[in-house]
Protein backbone atom coordinates (compact mmCIF):
# COMPACT_ATOMS: atom_id res chain seq x y z
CA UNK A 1 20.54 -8.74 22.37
CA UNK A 2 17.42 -6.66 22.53
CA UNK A 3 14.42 -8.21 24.11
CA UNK A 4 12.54 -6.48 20.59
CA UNK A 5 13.04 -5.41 17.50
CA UNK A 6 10.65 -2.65 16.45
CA UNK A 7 11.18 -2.93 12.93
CA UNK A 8 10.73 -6.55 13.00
CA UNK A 9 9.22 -8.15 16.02
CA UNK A 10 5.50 -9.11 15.95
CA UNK A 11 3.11 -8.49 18.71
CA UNK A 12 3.49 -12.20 18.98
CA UNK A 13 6.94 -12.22 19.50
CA UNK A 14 6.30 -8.60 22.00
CA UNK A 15 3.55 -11.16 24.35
CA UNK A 16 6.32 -13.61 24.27
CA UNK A 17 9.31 -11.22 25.87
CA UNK A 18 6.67 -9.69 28.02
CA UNK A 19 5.42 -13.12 29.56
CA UNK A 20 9.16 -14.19 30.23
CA UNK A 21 9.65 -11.20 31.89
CA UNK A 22 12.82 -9.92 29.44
CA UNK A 23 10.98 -6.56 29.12
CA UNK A 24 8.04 -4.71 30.85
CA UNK A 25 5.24 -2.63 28.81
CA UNK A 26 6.63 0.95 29.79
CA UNK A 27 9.62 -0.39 27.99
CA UNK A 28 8.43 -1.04 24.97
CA UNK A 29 5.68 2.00 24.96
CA UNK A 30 8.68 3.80 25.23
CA UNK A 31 10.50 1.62 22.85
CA UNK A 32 8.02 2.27 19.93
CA UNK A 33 7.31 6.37 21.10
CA UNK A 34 11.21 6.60 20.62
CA UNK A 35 11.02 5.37 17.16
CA UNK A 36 8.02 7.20 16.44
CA UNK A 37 9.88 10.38 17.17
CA UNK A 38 12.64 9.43 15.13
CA UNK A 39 11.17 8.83 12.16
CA UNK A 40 7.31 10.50 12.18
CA UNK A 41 8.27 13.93 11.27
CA UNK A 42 11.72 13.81 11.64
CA UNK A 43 14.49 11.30 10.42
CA UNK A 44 13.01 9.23 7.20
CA UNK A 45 9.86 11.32 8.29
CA UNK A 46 6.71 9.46 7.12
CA UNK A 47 4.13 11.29 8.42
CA UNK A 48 1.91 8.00 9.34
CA UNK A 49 1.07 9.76 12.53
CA UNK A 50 -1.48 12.46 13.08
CA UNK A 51 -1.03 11.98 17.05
CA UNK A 52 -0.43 10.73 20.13
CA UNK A 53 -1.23 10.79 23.63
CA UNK A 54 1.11 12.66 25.90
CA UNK A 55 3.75 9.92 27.19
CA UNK A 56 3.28 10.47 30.79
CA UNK A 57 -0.49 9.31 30.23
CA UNK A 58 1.04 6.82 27.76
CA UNK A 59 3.68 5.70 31.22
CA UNK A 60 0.26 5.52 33.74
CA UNK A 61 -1.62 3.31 31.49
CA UNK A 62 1.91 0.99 31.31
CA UNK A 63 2.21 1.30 35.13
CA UNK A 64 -1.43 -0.01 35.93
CA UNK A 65 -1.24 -2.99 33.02
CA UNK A 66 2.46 -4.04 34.19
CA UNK A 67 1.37 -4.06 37.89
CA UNK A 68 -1.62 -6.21 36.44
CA UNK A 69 0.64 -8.85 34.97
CA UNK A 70 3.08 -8.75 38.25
CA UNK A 71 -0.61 -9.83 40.27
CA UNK A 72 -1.89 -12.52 37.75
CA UNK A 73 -4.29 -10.20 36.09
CA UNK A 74 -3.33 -10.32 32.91
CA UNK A 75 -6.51 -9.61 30.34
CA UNK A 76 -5.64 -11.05 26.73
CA UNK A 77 -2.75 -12.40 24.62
CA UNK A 78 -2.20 -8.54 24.05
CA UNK A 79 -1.95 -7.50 27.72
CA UNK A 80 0.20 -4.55 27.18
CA UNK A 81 1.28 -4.35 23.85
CA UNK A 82 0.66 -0.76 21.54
CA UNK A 83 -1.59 -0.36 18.86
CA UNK A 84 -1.85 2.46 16.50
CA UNK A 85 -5.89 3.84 15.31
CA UNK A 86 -6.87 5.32 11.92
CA UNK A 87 -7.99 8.47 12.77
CA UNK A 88 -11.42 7.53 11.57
CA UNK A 89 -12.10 6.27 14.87
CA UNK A 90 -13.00 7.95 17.66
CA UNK A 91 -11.22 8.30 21.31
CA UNK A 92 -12.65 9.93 23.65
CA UNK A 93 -10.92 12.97 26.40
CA UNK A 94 -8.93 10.45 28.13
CA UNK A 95 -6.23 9.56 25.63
CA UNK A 96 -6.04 13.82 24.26
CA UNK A 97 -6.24 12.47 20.79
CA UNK A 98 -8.43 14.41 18.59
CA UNK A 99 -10.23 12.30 16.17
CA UNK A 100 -9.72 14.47 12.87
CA UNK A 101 -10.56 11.81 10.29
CA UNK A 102 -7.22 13.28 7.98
CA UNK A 103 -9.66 16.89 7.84
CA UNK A 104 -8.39 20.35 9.08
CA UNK A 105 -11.89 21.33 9.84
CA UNK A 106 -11.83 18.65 12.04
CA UNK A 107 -7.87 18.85 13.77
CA UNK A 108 -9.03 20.22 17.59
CA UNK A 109 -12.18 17.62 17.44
CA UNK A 110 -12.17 15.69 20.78
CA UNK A 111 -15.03 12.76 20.47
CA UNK A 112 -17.39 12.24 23.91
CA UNK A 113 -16.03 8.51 23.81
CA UNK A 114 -13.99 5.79 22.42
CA UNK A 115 -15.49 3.98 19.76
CA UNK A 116 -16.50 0.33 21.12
CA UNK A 117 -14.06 -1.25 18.93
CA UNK A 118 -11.50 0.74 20.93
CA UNK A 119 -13.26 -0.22 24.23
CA UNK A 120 -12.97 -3.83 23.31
CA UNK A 121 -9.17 -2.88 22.67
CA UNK A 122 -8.44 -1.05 25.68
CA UNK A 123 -10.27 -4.07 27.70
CA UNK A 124 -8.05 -6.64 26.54
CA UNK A 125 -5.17 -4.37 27.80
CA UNK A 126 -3.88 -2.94 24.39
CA UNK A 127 -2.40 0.61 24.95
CA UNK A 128 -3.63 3.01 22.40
CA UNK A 129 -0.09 4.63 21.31
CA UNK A 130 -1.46 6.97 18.81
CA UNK A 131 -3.62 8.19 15.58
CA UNK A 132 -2.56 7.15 12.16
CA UNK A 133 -2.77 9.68 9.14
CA UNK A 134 -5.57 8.98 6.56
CA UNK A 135 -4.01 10.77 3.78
CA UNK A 136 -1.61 8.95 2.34
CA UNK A 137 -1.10 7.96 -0.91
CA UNK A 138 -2.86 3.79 -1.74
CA UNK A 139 -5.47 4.38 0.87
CA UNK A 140 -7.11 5.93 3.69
CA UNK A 141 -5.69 3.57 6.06
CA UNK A 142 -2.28 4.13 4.54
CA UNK A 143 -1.02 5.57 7.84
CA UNK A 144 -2.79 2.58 9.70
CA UNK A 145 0.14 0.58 7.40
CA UNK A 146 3.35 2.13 7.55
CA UNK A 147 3.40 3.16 10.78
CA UNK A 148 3.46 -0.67 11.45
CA UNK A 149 5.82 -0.81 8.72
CA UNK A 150 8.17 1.58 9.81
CA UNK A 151 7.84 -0.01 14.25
CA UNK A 152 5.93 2.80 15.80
CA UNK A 153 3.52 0.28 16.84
CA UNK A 154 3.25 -3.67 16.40
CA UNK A 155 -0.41 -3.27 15.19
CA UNK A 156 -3.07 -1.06 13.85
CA UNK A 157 -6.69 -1.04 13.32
CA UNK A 158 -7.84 0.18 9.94
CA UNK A 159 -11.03 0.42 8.07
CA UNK A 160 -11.98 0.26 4.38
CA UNK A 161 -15.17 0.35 1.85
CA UNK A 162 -12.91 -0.51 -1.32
CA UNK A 163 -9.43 -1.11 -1.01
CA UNK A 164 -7.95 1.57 1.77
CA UNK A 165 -6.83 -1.15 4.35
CA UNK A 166 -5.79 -3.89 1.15
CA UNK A 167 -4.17 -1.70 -0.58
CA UNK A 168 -1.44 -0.11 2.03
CA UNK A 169 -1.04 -3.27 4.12
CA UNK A 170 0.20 -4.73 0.46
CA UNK A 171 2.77 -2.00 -0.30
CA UNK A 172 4.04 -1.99 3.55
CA UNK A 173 4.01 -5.78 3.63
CA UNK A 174 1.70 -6.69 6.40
CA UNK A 175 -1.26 -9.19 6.58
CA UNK A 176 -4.26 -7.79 7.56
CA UNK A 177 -7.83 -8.56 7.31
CA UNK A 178 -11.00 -6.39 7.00
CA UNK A 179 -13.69 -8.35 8.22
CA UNK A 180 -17.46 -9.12 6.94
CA UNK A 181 -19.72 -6.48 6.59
CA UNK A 182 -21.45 -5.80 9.77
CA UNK A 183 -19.50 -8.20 11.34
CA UNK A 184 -17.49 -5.58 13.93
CA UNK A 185 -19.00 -2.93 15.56
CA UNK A 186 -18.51 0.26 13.72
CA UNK A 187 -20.33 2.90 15.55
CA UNK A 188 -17.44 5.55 16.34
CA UNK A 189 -15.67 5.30 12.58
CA UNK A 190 -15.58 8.12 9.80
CA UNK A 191 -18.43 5.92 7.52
CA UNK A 192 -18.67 6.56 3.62
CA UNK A 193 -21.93 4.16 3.44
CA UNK A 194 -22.90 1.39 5.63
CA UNK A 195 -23.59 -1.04 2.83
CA UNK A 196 -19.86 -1.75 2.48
CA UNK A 197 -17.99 -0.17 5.54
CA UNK A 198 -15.89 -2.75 7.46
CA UNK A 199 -12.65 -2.41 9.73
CA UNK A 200 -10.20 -4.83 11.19
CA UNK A 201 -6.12 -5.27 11.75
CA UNK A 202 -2.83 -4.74 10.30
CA UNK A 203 0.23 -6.55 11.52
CA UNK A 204 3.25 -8.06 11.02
CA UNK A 205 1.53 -12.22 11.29
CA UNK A 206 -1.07 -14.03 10.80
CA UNK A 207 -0.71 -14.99 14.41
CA UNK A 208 -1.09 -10.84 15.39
CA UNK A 209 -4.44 -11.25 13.34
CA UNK A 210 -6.10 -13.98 14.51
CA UNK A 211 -5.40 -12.69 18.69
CA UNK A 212 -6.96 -8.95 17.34
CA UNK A 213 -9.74 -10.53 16.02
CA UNK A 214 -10.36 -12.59 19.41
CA UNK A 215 -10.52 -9.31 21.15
CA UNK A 216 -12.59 -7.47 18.73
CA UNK A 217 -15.07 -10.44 18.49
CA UNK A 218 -15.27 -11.93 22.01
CA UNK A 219 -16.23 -15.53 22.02
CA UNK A 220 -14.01 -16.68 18.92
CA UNK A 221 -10.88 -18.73 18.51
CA UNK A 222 -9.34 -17.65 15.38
CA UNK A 223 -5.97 -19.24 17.13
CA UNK A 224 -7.57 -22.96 16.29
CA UNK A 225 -7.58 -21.89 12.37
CA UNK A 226 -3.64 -21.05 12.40
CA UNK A 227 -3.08 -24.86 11.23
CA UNK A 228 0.62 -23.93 8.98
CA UNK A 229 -1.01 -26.44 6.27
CA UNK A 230 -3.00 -26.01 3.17
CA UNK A 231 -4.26 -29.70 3.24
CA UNK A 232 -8.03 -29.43 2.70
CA UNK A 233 -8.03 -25.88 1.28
CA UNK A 234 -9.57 -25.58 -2.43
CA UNK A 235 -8.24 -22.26 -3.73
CA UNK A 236 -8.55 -20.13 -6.67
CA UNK A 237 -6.42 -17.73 -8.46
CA UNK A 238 -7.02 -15.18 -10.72
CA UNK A 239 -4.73 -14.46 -13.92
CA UNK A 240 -2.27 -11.98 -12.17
CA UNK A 241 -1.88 -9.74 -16.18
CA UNK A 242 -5.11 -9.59 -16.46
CA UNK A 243 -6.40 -8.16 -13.30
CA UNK A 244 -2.75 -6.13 -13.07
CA UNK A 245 -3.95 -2.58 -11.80
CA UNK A 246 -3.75 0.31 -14.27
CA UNK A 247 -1.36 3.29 -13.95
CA UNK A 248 -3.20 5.06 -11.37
CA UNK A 249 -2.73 2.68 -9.19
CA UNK A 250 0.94 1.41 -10.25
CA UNK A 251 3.84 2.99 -10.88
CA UNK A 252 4.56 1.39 -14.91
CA UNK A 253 7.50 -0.54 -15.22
CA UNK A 254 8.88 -3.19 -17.65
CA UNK A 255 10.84 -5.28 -15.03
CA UNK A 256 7.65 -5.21 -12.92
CA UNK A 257 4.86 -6.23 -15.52
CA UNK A 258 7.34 -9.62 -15.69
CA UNK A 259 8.14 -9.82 -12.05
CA UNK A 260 5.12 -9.67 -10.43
CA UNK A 261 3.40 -12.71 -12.63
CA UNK A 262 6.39 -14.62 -12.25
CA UNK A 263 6.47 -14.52 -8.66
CA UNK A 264 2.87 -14.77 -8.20
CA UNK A 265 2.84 -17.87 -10.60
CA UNK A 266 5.54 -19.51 -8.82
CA UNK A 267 3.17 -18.94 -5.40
CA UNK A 268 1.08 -20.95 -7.04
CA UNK A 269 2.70 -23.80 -8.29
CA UNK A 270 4.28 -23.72 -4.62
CA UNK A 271 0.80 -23.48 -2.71
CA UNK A 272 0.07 -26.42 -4.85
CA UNK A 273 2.80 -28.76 -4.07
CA UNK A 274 2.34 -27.77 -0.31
CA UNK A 275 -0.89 -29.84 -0.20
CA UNK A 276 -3.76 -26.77 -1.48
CA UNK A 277 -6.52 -28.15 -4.37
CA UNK A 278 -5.69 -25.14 -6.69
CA UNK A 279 -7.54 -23.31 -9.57
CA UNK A 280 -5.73 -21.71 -11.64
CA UNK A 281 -7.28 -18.35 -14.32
CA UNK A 282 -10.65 -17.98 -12.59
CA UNK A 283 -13.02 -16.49 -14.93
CA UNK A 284 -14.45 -13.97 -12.48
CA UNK A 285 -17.09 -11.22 -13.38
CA UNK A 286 -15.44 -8.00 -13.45
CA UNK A 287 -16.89 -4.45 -12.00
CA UNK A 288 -18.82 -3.35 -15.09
CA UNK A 289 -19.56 0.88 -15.68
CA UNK A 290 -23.08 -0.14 -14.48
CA UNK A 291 -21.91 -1.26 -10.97
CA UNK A 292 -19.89 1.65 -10.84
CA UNK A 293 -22.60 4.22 -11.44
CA UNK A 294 -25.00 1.95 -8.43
CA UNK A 295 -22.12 2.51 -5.97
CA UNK A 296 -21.75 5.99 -6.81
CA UNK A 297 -25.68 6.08 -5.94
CA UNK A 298 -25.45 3.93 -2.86
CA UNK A 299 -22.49 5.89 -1.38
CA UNK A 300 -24.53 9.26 -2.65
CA UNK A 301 -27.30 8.09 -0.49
CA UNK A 302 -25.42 6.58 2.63
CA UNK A 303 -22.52 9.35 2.89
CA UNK A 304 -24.46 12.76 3.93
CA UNK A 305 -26.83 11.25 6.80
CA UNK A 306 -23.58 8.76 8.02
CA UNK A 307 -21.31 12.05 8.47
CA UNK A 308 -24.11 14.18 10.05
CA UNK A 309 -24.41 11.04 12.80
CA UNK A 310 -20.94 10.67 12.91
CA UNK A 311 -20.74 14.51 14.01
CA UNK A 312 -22.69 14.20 16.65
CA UNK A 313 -19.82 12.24 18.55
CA UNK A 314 -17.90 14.63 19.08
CA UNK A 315 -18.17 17.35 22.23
CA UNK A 316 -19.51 20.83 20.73
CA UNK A 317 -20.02 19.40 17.38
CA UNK A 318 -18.17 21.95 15.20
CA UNK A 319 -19.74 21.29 11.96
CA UNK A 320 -22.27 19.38 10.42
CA UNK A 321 -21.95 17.29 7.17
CA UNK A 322 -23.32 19.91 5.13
CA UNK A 323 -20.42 22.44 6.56
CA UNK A 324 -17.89 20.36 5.67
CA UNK A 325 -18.92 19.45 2.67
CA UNK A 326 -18.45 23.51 2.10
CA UNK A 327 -15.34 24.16 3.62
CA UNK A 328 -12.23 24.40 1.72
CA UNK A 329 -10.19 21.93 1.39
CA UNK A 330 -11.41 20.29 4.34
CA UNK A 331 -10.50 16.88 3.98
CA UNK A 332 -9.51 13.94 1.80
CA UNK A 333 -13.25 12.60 1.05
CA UNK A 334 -14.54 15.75 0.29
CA UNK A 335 -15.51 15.51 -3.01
CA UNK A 336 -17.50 12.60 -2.48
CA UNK A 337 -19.36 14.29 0.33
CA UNK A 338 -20.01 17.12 -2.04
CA UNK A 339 -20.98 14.75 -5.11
CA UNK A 340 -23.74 13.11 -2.53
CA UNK A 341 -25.06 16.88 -1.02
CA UNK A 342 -25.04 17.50 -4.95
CA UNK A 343 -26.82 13.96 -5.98
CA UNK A 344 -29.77 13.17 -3.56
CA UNK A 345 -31.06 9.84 -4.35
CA UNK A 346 -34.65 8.25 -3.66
CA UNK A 347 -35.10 5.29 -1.51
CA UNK A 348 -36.09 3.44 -4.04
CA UNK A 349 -32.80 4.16 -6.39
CA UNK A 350 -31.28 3.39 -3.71
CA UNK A 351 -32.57 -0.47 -3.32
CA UNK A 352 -32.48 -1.21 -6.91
CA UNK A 353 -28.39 -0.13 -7.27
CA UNK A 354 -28.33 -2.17 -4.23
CA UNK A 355 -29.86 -5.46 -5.79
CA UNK A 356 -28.31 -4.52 -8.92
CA UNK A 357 -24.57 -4.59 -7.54
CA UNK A 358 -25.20 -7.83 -5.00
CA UNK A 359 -26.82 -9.76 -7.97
CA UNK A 360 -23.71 -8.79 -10.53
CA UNK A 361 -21.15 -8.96 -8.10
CA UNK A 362 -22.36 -11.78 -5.32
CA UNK A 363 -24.47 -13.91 -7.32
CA UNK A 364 -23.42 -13.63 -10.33
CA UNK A 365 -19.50 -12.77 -9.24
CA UNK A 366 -17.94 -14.59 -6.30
CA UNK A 367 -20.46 -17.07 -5.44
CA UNK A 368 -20.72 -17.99 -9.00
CA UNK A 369 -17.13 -18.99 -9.35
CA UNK A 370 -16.80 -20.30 -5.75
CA UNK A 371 -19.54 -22.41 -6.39
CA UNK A 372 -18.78 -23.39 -10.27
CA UNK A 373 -14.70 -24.27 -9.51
CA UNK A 374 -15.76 -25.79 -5.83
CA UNK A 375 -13.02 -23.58 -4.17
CA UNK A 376 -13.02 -21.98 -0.62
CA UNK A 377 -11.04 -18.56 -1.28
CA UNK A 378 -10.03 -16.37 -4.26
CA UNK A 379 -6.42 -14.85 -4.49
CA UNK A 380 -5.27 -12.36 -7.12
CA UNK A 381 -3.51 -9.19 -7.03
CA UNK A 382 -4.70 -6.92 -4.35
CA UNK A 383 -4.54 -3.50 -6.66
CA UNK A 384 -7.05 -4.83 -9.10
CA UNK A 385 -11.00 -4.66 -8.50
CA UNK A 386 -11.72 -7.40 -6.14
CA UNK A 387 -11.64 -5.13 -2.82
CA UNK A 388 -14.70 -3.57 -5.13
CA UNK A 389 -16.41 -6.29 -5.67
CA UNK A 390 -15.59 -7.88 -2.53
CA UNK A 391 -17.35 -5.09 -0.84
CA UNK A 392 -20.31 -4.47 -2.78
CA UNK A 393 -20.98 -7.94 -1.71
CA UNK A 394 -20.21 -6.98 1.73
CA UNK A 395 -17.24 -10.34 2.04
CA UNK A 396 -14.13 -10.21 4.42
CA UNK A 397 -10.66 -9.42 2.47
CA UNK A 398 -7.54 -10.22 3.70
CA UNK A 399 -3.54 -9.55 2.62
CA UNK A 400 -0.82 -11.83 2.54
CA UNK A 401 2.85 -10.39 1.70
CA UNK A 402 4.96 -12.10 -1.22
CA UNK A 403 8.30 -10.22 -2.36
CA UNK A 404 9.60 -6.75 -3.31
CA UNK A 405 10.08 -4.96 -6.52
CA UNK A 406 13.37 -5.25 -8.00
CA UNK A 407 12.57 -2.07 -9.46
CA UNK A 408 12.07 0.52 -6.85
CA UNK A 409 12.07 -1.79 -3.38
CA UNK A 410 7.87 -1.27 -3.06
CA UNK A 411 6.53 -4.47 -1.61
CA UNK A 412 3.72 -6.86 -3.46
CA UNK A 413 1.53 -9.30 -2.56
CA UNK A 414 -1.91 -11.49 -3.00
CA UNK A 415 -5.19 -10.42 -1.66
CA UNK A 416 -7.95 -12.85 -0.40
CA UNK A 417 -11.33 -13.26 -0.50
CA UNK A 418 -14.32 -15.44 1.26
CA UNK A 419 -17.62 -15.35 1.43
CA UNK A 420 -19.62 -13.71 4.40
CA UNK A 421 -18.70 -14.97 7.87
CA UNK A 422 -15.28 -16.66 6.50
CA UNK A 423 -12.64 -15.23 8.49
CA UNK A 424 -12.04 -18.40 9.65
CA UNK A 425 -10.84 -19.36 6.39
CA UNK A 426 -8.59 -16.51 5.86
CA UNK A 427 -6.79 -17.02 8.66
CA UNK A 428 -5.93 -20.77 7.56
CA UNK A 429 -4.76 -19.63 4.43
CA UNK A 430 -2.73 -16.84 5.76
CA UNK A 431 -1.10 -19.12 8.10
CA UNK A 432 -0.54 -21.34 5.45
CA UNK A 433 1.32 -18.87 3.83
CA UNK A 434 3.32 -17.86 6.27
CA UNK A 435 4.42 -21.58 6.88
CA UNK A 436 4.92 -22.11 3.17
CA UNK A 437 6.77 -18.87 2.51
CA UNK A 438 8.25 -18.02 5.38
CA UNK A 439 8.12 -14.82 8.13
CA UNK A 440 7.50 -11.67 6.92
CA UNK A 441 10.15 -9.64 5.43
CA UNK A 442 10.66 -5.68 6.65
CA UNK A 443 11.24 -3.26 3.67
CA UNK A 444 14.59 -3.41 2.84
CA UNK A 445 14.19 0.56 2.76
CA UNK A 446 13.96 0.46 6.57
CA UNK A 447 16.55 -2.10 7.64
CA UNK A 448 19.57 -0.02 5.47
CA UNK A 449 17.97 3.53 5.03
CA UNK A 450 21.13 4.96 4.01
CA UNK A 451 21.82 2.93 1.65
CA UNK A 452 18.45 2.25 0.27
CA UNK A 453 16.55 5.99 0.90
């Protein structure tokens, strides 16, 4: 038997073979580079990958970390084990990665340095096995998601305003977790505006979470909130129909519109016997035509000056925000870097959408409820308008994976939300749910592609 399975083993279960010595980390960088050029751009070809470094850089990182574990120098949990980047974040000439956010204009663009989230990462011994595509369809970090999906790496590091890390870690079936505003450092990352720009991991556990976030926030011990119990945990659900997402987001299907409820009610009822105080039909606030015209005025404001900065990363800038927002078909975001060149806004718009969209949203959204139904966390369906109002209120978001559509095989799940500095919390209820529902299931798509693509 294998020592891994990339389609199914977690970065968990990767540690585990590598501490009992079944494999070594050149194996399984070489493991996960295989499968990557099986089925990137060839084979089920999902183009989650924009990049990677050449393997025999890939093999002299491996040589120096597995000659680290042989002496007793072993640096985290994930000493050794691969992690994919959105290619919103930079990495600087070592790795020959060009950072080109998804955007032809930028495809050559070699940053000056690693972002220090990736610093943090490369400290802790993770081996950075490549750049994942922006521009797939659910969300910017959409590559971030199925190339952890489909075992070209164990984990990935996404980011998200509104829904672009929530949104593909659902439909690939991964937990993942973007964290508090602020919270990580996020100097190095393709911003849209700062007053909602967060990052954090995708992966296969809610173990794989919590040791990421110990590296990207030194000092924590998310491992102490993986309790497998939802004793003590107040939760609250929203009606699953009524926050449904719309056809845009949603392929429409009969059999769907009465699976999905089903299943998610039965989640409930099941959270609820394991032990969890539960809420059921939270009547939350929704995202109103007003809070959508203050974001568009935040992000208007925010989105030029971020880019310009974030240009300035790279050796021999070749553009500047106002260049790109110019050239043709440049990149996925481009209309909304045009719509801000197009729609300067004062500082003092700027403050009142601001106040506007924390008072609707915060105060008068998810603090209201958490506060009125004395809950801990909101779940509902991650396609809806949480991640929105969950970022305009600047609160950690997390995904937990539930079933698959009879329909067409697409996996669903429930997102999660807690207030500011709460990632503690997420991670108990994600381990909860793992305990209570079992270990994540691959996409049947992957484990029988012939019969099943």
């Amino acid at each position: 038997m294998a020592a891994i399975d990339v389609l199914t083993s977690t970065a968990s279960d990767v540690g585990a073979a590598l501490a009992e010595g079944r494999i070594n980390s050149q194996e399984v960088v070489q493991l996960y580079y295989n499968q990557t050029e099986r089925h990137n751009k060839h084979g089920l070809k999902f183009n989650a990958v924009i990049s990677v470094p050449p393997l025999k850089k890939l093999l002299e990182v491996v040589t120096q970390l597995d000659e680290g574990r042989a002496d007793g120098h072993i640096r985290s949990a994930l000493h050794g084990i691969p992690i994919f980047l959105k290619d919103g974040i930079t990495t600087g000439p070592f790795w020959e990665c060009p950072t080109s956010c998804g955007a032809f204009a930028l495809k050559d663009a070699i940053a000056k340095d690693d972002a220090e989230l990736v610093k943090r990462l490369v400290d802790a011994g993770l081996i950075i096995i490549g750049k994942a595509n922006l521009s797939s369809p659910g969300g910017s970090s959409s590559g971030s998601g199925v190339g952890v999906a489909a075992g070209f790496a164990p984990l990935s590091i996404g980011s998200e305003v509104e829904g672009s890390m929530v949104v593909p870690a659902d439909r690939a079936s991964l937990y993942c977790l973007k964290a508090t505003v602020g919270l990580l450092p996020f100097h190095g990352i393709f911003p849209l505006t700062k007053f909602a720009d967060s990052a954090g991991p995708m992966a296969k556990s809610s173990k794989d979470v919590a040791l990421v976030l110990d590296v990207l926030l030194p000092g924590k011990d998310f491992g102490q909130n993986l309790t497998k119990s939802w004793k003590g945990l107040r939760v609250g659900f929203l009606e699953p129909k009524a926050w449904a997402s719309g056809p845009g987001m949603t392929k429409p299907s009969e059999s769907y519109s009465e699976q999905y409820p089903h299943e998610y009610n039965a989640a409930v009822d099941k959270i609820e016997a394991a032990g969890a105080k539960v809420v059921r039909n939270i009547p939350l606030r929704r995202f109103s035509d007003e809070d959508s015209d203050n974001f568009d005025k935040v992000t208007w404001h925010d989105y030029t000056p971020e880019v310009a900065e974030f240009l300035t990363l790279f050796e021999n800038s070749p553009l500047t925000s106002m260049h790109l927002a110019k050239f043709e078909a440049a990149f996925t975001g481009q209309e909304q870097l045009e719509d801000a060149v197009k729609n300067p806004i004062s500082d003092d718009d700027y403050a009142e959408a601001i106040a506007s969209l924390r008072k609707n949203n915060k105060d008068g959204g998810i603090d209201k409820v958490i506060a009125d139904y004395d809950i801990d966390v909101l779940l509902r369906p991650p396609t809806g308008r949480l991640a929105t109002i969950s970022a305009v209120s600047g609160y950690p978001i997390a995904t937990v994976p539930l079933g698959y559509a009879t329909f067409n095989g697409r996996a669903f799940g429930l997102a999660v939300t807690a207030q500011s500095g709460c990632e503690d919390l997420l991670i108990r209820v994600m381990s909860a749910w793992e305990s209570t529902f079992g270990p994540r299931k691959p996409p049947p798509q992957l484990m029988e592609p012939e019969e099943s693509l």
